[in-house]
Protein backbone atom coordinates (compact mmCIF):
# COMPACT_ATOMS: atom_id res chain seq x y z
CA UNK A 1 0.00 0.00 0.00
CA UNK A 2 2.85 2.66 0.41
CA UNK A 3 3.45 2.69 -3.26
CA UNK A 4 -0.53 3.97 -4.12
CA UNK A 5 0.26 6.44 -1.00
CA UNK A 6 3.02 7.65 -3.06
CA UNK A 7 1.30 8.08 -6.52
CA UNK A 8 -2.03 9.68 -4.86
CA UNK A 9 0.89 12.10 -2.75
CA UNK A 10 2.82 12.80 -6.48
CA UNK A 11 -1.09 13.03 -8.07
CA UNK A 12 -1.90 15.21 -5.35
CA UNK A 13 0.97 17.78 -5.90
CA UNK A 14 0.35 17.46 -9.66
CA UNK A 15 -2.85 18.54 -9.15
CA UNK A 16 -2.28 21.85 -6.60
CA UNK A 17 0.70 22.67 -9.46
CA UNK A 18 -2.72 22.27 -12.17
CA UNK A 19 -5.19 23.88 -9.87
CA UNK A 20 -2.03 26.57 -9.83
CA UNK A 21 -2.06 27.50 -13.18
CA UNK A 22 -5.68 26.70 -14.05
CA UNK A 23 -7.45 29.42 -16.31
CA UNK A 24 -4.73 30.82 -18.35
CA UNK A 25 -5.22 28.93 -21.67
CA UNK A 26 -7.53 25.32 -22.33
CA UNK A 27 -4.74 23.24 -22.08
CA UNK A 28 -4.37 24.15 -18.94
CA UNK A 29 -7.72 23.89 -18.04
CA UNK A 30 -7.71 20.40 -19.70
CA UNK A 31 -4.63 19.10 -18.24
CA UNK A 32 -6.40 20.13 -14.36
CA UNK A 33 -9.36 18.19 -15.06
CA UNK A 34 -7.77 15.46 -16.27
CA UNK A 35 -5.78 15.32 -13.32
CA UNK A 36 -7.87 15.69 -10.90
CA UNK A 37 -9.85 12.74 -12.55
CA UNK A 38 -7.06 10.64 -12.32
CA UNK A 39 -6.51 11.50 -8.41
CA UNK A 40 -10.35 11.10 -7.89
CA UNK A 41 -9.87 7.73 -9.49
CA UNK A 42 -6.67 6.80 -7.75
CA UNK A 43 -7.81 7.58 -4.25
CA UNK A 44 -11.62 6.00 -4.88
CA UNK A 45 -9.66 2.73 -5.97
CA UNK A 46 -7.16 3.12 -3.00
CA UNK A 47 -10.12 3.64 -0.39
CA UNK A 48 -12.28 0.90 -2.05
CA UNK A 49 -9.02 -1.90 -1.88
CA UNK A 50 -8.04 -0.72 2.22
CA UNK A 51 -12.10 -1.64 2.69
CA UNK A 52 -12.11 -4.59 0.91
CA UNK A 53 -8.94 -6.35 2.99
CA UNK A 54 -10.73 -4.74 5.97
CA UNK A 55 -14.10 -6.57 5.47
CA UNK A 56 -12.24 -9.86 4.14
CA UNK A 57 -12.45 -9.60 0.63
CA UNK A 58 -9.23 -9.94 -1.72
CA UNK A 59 -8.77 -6.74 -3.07
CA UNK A 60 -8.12 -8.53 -6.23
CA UNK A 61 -11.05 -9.31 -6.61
CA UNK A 62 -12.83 -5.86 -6.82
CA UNK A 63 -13.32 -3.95 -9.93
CA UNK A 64 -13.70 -0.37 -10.52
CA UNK A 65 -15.46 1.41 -13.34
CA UNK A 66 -13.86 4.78 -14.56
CA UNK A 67 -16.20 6.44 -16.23
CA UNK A 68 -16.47 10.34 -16.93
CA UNK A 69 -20.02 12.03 -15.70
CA UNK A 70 -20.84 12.47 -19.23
CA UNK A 71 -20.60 8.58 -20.18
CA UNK A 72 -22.27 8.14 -17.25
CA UNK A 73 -25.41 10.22 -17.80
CA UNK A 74 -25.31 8.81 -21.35
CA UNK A 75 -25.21 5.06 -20.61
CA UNK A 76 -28.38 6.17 -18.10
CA UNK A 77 -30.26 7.73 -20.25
CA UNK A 78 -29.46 5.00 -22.62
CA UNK A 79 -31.12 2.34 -20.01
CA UNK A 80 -27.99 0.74 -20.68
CA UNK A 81 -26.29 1.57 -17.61
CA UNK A 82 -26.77 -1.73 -16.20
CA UNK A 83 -25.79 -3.56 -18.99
CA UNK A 84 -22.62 -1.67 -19.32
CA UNK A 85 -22.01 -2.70 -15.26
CA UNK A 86 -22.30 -6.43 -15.52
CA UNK A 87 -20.88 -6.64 -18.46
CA UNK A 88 -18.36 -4.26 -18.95
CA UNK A 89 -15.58 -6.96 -20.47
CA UNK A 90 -18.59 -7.35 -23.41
CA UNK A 91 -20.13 -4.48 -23.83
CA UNK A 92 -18.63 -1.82 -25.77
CA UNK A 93 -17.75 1.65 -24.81
């Protein structure tokens, strides 16, 4: 576990150096959102695997989806949402 404390601690400082220079072009306003995903996602995963091994369950064994709020919405308003959950390794994105 000290090696996902280390990338959420480098993700973390990537993001403040983002959040830094957020607003001065889109790039830059690109490159902050798409870090922060990726710390959002890093830390969820992170959380979700300490709770796992503290309930029992291999950590292994848990999956994650990473989806954006926009694919999210979509797949809803799609009904296929659940479909897209279950069967993620057959469903296309």
């Amino acid at each position: 576990m000290p090696e996902v404390v280390d990338a959420v601690m480098a993700l973390y400082e990537s993001l403040m150096h983002a959040y830094d220079h957020d607003g001065n072009t889109n790039e830059e306003r690109d490159a902050f959102i798409d870090t922060l995903a990726e710390y959002t996602h890093t830390v969820a995963l992170a959380a979700t695997h300490a709770f796992a091994e503290l309930v029992g369950v291999d950590p292994d064994r848990v999956s994650m989806l990473n989806l954006t709020e926009r694919q999210y919405h979509q797949l809803e308003a799609s009904g296929m949402l659940d479909i897209y959950i279950t069967g993620k390794d057959t469903t296309d994105d």
